[in-house]
PDB file of N, CA and C in Angstrom:
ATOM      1  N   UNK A   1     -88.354-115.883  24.943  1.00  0.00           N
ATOM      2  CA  UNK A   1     -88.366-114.444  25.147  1.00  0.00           C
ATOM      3  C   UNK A   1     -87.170-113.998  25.989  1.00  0.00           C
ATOM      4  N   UNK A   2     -86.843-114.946  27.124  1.00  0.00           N
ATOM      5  CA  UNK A   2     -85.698-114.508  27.781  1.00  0.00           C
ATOM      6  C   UNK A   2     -84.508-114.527  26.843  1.00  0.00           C
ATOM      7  N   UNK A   3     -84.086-114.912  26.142  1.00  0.00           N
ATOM      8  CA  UNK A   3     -82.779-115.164  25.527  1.00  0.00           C
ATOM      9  C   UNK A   3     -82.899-113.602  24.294  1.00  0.00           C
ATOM     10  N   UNK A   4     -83.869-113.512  24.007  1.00  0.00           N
ATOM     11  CA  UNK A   4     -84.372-112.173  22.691  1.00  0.00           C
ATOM     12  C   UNK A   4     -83.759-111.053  24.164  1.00  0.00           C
ATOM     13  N   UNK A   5     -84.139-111.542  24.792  1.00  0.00           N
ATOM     14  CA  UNK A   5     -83.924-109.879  25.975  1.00  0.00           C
ATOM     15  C   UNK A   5     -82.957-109.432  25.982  1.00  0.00           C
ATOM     16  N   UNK A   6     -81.752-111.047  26.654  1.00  0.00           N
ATOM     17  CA  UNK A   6     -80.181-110.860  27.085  1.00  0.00           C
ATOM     18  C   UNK A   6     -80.097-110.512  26.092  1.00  0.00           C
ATOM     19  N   UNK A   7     -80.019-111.071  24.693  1.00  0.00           N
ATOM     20  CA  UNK A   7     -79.150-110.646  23.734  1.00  0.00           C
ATOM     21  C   UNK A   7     -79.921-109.315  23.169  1.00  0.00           C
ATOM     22  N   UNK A   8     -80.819-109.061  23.300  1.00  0.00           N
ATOM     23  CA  UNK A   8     -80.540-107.062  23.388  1.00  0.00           C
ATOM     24  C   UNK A   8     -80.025-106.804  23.388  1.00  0.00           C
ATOM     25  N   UNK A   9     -80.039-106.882  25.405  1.00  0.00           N
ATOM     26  CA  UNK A   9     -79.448-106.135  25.736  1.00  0.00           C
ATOM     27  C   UNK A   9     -77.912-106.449  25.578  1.00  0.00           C
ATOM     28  N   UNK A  10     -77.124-107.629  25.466  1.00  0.00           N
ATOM     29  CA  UNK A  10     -76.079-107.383  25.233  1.00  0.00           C
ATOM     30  C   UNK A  10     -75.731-106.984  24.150  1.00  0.00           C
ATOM     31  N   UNK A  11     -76.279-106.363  23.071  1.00  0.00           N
ATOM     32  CA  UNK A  11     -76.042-105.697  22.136  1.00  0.00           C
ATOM     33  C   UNK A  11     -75.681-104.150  22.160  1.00  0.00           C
ATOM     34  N   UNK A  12     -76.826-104.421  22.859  1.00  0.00           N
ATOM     35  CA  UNK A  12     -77.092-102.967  23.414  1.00  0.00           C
ATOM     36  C   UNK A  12     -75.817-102.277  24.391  1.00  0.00           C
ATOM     37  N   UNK A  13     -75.603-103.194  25.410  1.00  0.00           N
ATOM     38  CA  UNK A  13     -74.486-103.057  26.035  1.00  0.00           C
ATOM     39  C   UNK A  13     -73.098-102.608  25.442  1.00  0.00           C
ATOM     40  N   UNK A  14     -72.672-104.075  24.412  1.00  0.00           N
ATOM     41  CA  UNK A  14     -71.608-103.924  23.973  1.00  0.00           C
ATOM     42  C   UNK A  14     -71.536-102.333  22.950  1.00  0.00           C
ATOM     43  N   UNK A  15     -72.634-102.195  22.837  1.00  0.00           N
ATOM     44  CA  UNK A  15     -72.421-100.633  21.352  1.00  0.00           C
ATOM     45  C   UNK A  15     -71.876 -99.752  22.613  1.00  0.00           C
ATOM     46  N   UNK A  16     -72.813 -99.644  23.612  1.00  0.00           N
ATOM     47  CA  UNK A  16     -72.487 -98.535  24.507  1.00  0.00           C
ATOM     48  C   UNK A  16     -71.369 -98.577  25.113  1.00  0.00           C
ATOM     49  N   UNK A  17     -70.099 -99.610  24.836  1.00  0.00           N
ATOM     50  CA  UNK A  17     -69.107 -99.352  25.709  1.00  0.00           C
ATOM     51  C   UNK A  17     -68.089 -98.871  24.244  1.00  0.00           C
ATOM     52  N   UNK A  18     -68.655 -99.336  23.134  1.00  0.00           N
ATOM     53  CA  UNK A  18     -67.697 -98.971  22.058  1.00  0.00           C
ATOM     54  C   UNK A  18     -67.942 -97.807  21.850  1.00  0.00           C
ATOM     55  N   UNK A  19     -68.930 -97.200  22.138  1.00  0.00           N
ATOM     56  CA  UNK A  19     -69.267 -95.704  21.845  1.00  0.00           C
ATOM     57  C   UNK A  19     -68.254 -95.002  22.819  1.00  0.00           C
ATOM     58  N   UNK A  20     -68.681 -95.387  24.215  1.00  0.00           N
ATOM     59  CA  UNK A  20     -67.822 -94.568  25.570  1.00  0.00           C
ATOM     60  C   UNK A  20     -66.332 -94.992  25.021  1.00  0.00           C
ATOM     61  N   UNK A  21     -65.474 -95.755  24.239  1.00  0.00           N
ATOM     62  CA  UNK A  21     -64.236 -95.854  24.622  1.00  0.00           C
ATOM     63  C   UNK A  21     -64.096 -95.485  23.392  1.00  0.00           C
ATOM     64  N   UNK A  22     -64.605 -94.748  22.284  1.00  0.00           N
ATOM     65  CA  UNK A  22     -64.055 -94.147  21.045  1.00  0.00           C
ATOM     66  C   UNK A  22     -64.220 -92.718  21.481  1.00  0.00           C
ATOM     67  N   UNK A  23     -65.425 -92.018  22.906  1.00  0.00           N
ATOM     68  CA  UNK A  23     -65.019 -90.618  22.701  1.00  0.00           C
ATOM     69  C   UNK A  23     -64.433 -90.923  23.502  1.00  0.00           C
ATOM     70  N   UNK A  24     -63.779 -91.184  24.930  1.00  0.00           N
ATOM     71  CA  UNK A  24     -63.148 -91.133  25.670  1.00  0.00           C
ATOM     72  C   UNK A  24     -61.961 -91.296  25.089  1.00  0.00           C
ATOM     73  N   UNK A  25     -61.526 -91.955  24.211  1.00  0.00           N
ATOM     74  CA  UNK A  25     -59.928 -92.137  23.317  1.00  0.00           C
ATOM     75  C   UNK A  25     -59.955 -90.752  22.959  1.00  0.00           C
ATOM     76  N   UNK A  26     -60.666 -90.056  22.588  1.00  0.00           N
ATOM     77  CA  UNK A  26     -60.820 -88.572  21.578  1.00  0.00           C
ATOM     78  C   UNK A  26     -60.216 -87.292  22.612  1.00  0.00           C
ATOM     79  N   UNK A  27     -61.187 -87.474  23.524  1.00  0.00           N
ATOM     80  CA  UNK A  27     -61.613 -86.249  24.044  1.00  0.00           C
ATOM     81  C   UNK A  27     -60.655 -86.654  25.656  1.00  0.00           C
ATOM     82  N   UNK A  28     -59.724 -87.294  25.732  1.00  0.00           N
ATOM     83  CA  UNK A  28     -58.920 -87.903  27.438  1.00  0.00           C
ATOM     84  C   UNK A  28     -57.603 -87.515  26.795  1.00  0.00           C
ATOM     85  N   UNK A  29     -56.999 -86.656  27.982  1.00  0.00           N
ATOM     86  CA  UNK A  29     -55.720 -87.337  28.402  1.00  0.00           C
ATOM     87  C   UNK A  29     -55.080 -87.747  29.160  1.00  0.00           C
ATOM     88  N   UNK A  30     -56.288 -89.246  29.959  1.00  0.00           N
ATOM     89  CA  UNK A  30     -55.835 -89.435  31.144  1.00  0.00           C
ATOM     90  C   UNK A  30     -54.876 -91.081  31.052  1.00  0.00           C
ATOM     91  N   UNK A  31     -53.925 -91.045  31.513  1.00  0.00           N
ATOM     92  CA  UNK A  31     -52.656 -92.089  32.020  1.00  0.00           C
ATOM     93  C   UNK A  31     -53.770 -93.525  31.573  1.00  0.00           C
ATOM     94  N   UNK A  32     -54.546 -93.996  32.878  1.00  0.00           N
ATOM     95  CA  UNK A  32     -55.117 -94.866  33.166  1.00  0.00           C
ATOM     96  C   UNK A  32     -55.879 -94.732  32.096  1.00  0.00           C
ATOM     97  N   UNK A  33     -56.753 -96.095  31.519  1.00  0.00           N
ATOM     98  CA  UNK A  33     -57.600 -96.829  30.575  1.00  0.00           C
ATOM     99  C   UNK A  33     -59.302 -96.211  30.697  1.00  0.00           C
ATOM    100  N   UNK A  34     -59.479 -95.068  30.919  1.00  0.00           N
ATOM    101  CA  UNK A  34     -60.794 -94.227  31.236  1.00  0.00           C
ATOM    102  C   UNK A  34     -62.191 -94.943  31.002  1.00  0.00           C
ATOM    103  N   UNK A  35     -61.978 -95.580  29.975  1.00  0.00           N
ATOM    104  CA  UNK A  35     -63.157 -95.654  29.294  1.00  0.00           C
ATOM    105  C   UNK A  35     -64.036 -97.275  30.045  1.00  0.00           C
ATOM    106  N   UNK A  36     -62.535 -97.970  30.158  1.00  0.00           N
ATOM    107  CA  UNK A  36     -62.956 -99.021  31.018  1.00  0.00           C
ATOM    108  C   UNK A  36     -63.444 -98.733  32.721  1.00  0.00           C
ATOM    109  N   UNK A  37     -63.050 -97.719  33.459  1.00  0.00           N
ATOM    110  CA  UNK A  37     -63.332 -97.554  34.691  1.00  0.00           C
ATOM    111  C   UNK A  37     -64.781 -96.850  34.667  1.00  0.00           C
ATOM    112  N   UNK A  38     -65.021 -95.718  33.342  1.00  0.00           N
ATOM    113  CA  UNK A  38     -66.438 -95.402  33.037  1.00  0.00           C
ATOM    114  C   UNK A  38     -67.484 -96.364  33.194  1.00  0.00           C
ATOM    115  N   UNK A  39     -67.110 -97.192  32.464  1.00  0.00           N
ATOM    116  CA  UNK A  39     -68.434 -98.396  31.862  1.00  0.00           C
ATOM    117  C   UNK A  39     -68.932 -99.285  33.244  1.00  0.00           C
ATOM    118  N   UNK A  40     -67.494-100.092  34.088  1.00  0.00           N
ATOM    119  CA  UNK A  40     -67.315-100.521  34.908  1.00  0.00           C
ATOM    120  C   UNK A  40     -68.248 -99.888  36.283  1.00  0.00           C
ATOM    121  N   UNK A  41     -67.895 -98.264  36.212  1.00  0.00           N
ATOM    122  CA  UNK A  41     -68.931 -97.893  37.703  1.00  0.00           C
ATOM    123  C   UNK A  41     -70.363 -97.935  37.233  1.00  0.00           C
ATOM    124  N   UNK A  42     -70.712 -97.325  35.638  1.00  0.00           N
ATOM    125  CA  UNK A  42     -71.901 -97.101  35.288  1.00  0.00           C
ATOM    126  C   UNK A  42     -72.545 -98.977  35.663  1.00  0.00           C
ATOM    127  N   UNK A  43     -71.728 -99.722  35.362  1.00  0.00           N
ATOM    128  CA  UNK A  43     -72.482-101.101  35.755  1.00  0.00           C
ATOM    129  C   UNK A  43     -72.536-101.618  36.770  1.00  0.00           C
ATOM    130  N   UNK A  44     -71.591-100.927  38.195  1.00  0.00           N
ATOM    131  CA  UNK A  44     -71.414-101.663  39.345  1.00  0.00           C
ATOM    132  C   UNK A  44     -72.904-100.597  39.743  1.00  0.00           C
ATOM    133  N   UNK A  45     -72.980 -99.255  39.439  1.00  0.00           N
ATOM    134  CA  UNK A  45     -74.136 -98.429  40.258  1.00  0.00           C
ATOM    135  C   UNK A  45     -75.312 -98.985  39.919  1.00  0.00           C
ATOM    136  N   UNK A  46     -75.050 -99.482  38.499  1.00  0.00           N
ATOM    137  CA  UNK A  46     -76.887-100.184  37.383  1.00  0.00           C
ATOM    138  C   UNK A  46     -77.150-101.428  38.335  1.00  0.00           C
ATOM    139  N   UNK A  47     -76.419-101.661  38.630  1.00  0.00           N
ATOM    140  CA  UNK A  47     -77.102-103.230  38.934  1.00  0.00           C
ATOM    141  C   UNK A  47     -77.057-103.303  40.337  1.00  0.00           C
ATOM    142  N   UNK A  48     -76.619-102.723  41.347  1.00  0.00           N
ATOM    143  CA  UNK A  48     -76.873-102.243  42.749  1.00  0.00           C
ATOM    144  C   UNK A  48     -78.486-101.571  42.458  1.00  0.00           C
ATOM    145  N   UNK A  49     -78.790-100.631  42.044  1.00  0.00           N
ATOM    146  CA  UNK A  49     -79.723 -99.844  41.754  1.00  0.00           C
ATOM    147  C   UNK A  49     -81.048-101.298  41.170  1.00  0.00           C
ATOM    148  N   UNK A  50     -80.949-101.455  40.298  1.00  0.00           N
ATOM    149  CA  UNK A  50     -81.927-102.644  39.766  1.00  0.00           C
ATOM    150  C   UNK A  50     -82.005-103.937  40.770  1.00  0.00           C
ATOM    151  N   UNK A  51     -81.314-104.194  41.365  1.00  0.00           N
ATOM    152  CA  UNK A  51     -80.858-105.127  42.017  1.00  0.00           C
ATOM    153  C   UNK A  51     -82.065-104.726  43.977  1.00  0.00           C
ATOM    154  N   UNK A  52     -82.146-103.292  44.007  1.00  0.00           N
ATOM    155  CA  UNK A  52     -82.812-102.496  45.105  1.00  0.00           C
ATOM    156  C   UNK A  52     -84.336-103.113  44.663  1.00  0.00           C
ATOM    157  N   UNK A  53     -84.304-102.078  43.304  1.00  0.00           N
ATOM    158  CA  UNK A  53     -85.836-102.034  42.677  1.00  0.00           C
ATOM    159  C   UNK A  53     -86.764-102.914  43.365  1.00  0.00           C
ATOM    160  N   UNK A  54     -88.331-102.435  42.902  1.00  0.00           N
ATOM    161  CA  UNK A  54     -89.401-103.563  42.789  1.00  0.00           C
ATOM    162  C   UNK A  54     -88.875-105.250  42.093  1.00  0.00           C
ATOM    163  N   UNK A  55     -88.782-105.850  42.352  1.00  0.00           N
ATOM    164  CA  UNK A  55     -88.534-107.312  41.965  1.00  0.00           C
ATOM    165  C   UNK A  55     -89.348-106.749  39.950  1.00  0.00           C
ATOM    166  N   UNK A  56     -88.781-107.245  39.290  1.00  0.00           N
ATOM    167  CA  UNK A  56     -88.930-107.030  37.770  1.00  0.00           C
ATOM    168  C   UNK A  56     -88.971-108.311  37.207  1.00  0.00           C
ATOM    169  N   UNK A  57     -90.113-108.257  36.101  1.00  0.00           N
ATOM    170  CA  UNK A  57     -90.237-109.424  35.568  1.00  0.00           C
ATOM    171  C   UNK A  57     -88.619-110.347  35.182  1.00  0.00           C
ATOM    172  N   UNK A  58     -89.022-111.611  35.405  1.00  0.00           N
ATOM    173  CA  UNK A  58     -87.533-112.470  34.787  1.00  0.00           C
ATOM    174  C   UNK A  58     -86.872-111.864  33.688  1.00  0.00           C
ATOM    175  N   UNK A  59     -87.442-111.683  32.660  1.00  0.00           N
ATOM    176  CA  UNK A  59     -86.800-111.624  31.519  1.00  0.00           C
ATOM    177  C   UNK A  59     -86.327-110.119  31.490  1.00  0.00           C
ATOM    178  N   UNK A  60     -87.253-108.982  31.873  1.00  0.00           N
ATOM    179  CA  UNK A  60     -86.798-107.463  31.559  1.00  0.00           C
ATOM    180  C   UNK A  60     -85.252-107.424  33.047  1.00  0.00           C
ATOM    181  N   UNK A  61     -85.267-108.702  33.576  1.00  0.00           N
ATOM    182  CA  UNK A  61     -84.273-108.925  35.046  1.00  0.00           C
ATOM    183  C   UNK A  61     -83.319-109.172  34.438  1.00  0.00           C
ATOM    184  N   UNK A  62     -83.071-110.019  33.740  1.00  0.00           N
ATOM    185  CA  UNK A  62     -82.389-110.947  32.554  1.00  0.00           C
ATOM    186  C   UNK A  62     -81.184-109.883  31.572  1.00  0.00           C
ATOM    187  N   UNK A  63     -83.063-109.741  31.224  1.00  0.00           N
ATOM    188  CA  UNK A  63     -81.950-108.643  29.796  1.00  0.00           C
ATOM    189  C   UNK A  63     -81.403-107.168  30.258  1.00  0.00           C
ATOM    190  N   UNK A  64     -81.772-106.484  31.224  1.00  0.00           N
ATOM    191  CA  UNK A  64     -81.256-105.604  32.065  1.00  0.00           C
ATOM    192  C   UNK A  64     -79.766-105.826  32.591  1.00  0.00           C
ATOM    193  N   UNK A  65     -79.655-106.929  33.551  1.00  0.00           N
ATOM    194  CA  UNK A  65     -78.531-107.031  34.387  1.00  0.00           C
ATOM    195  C   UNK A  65     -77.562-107.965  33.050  1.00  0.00           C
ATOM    196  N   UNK A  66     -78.177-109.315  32.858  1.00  0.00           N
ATOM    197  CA  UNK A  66     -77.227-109.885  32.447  1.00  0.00           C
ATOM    198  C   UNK A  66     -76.631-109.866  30.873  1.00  0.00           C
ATOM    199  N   UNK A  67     -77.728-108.954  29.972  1.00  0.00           N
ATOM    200  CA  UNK A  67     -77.347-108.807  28.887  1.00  0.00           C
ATOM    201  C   UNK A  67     -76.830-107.211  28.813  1.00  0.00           C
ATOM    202  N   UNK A  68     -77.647-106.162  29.127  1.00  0.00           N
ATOM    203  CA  UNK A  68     -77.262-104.779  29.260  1.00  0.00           C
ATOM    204  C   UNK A  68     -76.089-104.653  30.152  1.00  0.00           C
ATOM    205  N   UNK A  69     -75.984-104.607  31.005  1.00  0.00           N
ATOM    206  CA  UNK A  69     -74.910-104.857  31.913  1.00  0.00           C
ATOM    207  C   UNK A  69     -73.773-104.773  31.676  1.00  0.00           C
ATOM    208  N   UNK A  70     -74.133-106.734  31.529  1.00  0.00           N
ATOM    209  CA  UNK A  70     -73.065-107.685  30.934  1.00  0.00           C
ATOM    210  C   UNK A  70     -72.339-107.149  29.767  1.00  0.00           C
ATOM    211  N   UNK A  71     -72.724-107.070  28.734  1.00  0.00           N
ATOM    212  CA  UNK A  71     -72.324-105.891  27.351  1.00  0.00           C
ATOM    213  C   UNK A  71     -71.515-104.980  27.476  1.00  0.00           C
ATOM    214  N   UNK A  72     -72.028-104.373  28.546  1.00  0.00           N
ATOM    215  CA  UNK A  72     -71.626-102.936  29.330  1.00  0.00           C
ATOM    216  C   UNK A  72     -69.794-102.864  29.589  1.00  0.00           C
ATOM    217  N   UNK A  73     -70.227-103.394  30.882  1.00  0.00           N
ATOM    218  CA  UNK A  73     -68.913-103.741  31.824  1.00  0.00           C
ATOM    219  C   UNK A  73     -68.226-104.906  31.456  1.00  0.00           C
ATOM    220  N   UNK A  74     -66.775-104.599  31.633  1.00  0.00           N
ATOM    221  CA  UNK A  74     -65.785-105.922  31.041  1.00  0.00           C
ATOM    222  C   UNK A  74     -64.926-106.332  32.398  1.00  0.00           C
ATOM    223  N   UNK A  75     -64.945-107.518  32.891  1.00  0.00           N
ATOM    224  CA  UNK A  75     -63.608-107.634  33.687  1.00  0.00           C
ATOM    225  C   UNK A  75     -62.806-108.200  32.942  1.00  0.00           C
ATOM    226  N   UNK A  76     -62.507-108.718  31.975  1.00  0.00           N
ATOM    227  CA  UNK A  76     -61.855-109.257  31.113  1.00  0.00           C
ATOM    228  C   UNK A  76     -60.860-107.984  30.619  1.00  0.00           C
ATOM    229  N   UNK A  77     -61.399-106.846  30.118  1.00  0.00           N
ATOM    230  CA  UNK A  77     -60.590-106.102  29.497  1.00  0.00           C
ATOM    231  C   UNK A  77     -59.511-105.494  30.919  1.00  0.00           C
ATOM    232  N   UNK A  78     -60.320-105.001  31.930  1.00  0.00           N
ATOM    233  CA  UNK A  78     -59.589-104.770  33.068  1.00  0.00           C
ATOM    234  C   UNK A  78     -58.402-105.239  33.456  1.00  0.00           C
ATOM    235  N   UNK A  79     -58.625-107.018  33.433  1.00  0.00           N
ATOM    236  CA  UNK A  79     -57.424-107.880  33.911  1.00  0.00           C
ATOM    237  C   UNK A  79     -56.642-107.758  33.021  1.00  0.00           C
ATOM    238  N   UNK A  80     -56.007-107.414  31.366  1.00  0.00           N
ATOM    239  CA  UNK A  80     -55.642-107.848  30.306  1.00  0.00           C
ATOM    240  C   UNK A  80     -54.944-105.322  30.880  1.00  0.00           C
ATOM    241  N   UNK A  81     -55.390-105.041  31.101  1.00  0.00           N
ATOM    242  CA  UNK A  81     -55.356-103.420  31.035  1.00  0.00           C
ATOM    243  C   UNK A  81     -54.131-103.741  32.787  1.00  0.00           C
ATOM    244  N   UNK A  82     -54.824-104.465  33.616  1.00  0.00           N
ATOM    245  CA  UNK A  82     -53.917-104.490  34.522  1.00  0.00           C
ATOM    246  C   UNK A  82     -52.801-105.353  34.434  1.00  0.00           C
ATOM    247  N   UNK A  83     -52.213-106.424  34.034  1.00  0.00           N
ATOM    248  CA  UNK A  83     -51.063-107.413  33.534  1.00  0.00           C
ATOM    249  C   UNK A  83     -50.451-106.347  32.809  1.00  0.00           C
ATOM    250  N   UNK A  84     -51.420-105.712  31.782  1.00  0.00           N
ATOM    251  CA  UNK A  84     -50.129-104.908  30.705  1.00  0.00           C
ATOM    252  C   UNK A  84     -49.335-103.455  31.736  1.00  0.00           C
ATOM    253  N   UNK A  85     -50.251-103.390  32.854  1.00  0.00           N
ATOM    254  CA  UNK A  85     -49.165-102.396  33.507  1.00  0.00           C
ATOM    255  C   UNK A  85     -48.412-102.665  34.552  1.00  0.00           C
ATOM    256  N   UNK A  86     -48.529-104.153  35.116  1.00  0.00           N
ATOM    257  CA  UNK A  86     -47.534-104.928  35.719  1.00  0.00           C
ATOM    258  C   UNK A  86     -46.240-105.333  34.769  1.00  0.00           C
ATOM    259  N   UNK A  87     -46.793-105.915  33.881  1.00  0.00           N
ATOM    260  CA  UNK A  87     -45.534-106.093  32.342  1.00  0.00           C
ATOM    261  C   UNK A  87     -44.889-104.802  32.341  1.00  0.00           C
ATOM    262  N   UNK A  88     -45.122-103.964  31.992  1.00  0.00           N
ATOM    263  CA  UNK A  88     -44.826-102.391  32.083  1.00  0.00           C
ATOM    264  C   UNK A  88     -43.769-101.605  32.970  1.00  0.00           C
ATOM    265  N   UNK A  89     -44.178-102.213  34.260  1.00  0.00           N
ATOM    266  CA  UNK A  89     -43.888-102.109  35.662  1.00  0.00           C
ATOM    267  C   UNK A  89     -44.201-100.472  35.942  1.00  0.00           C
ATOM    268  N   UNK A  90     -45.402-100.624  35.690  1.00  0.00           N
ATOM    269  CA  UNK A  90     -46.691 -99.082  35.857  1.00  0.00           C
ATOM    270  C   UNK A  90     -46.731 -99.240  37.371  1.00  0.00           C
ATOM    271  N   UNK A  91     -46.065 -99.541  37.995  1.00  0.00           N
ATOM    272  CA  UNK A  91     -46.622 -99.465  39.176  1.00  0.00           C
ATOM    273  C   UNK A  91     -47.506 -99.073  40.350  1.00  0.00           C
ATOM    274  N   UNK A  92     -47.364 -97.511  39.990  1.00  0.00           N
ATOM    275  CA  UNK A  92     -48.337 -96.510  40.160  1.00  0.00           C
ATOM    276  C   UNK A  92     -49.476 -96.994  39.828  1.00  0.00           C
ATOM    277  N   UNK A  93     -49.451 -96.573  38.324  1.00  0.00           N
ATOM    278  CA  UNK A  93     -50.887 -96.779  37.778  1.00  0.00           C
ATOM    279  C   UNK A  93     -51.577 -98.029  38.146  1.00  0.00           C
ATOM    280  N   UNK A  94     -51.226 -99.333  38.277  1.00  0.00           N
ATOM    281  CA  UNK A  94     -51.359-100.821  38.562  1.00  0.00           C
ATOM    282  C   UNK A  94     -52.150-100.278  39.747  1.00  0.00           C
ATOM    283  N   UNK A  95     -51.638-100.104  40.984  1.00  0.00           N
ATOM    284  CA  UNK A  95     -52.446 -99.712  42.394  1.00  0.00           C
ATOM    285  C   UNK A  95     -53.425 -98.593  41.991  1.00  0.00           C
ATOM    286  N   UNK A  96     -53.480 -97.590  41.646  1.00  0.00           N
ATOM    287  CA  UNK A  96     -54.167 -96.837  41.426  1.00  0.00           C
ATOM    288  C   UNK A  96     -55.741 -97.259  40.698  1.00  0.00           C
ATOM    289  N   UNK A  97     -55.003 -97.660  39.785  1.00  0.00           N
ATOM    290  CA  UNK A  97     -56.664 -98.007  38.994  1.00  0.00           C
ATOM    291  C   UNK A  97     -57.114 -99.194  39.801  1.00  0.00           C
ATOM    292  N   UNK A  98     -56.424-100.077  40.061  1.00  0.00           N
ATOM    293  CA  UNK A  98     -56.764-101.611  40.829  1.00  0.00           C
ATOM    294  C   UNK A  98     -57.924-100.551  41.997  1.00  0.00           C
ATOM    295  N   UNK A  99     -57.179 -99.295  42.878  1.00  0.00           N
ATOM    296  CA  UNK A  99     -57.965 -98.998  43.942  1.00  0.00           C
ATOM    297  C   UNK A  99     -58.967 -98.088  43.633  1.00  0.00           C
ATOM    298  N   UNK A 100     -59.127 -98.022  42.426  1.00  0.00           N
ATOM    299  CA  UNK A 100     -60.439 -97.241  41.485  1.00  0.00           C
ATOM    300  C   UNK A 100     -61.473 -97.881  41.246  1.00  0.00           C
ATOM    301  N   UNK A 101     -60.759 -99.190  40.245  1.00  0.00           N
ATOM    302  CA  UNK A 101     -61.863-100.126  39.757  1.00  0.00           C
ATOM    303  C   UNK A 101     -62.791-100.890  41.084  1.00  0.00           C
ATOM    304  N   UNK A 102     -61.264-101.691  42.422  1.00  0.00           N
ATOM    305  CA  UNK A 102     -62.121-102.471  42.870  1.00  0.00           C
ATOM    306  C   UNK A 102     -63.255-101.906  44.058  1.00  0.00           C
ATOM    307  N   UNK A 103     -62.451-101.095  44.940  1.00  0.00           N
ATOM    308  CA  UNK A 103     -63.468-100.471  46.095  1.00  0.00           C
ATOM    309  C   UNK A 103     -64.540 -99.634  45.467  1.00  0.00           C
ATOM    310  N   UNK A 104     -64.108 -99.153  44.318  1.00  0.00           N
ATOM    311  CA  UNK A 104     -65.147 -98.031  43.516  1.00  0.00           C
ATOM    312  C   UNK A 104     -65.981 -98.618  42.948  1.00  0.00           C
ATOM    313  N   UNK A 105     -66.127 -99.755  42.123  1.00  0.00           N
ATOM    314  CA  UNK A 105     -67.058-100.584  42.212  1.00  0.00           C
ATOM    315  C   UNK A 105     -68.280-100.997  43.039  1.00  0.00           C
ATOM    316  N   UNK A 106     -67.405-101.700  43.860  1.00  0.00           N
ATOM    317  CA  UNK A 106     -68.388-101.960  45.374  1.00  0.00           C
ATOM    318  C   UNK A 106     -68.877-100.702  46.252  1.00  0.00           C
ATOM    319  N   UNK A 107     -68.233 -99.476  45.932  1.00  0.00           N
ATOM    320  CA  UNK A 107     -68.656 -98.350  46.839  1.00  0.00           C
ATOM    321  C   UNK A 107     -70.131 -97.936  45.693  1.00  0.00           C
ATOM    322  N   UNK A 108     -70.022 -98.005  44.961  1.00  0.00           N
ATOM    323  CA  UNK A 108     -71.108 -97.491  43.941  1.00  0.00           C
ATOM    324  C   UNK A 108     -72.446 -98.636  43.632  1.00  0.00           C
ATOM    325  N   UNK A 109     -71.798 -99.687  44.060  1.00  0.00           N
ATOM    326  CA  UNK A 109     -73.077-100.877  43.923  1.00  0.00           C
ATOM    327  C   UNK A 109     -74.051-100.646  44.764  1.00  0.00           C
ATOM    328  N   UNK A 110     -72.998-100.198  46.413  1.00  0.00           N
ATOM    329  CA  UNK A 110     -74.029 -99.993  47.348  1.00  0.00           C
ATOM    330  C   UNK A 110     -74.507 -98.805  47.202  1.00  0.00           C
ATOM    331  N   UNK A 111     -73.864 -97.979  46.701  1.00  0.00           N
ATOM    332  CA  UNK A 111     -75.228 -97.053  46.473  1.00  0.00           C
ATOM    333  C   UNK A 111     -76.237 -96.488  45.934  1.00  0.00           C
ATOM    334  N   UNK A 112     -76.260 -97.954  44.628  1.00  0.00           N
ATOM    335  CA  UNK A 112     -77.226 -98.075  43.874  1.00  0.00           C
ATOM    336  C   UNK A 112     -78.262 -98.870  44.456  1.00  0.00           C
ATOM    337  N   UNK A 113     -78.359 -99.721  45.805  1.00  0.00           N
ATOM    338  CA  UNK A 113     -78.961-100.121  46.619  1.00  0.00           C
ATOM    339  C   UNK A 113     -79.497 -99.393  47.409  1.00  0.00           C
ATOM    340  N   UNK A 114     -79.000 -98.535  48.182  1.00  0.00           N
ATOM    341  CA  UNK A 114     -79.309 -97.460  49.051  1.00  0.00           C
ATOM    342  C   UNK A 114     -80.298 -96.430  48.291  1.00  0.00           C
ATOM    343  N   UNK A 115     -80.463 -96.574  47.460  1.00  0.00           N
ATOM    344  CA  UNK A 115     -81.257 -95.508  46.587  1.00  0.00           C
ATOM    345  C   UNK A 115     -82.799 -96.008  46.618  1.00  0.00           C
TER     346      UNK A 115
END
């Protein structure tokens, strides 16, 4: 049952970030990679927040954080989004999003805890 969960939810996950980064391609005209810093807080706040909660069965724990989540949020695409604007020599943008993604992250985890 645990493994039916993760992979839900990482199904589930992965649609929802392809959804957020086809309107965000549409409807942005912002410099920086939007769609990845979207997905990224929505998962640093989800799992601060779940992470607070009543303790939750293993598996709805499972397929929540590590398949929904997981699906969700990419650091992979991040690192591959930040190299290409060091290659670039984005410099700006490189610090900028770096000081978006990483403190904004962690500023939003905790206050999905605090909740």
């Amino acid at each position: 049952m645990i493994i039916l969960m993760i992979a839900l939810g990482g199904g589930l996950g992965a649609v929802s970030r392809a959804v957020i980064t086809t309107l965000t391609q549409k409807s942005t005209r912002f410099q920086l990679p939007i769609a990845t810093l979207i997905v990224n807080w929505i998962g640093a706040f989800s799992i601060g927040l779940l992470d607070h909660l009543t303790p939750l069965p293993l598996d709805l724990r499972l397929g929540l954080i590590t398949g929904l989540l997981g699906g969700l949020t990419t650091f992979s695409t991040l690192t591959l989004e930040l190299l290409n604007m060091l290659r670039n020599q984005q410099w700006l943008s490189f610090i900028t999003y770096s000081v978006l993604q990483y403190p904004g992250c962690l500023f939003l985890c905790m206050i999905g805890t605090q909740l």
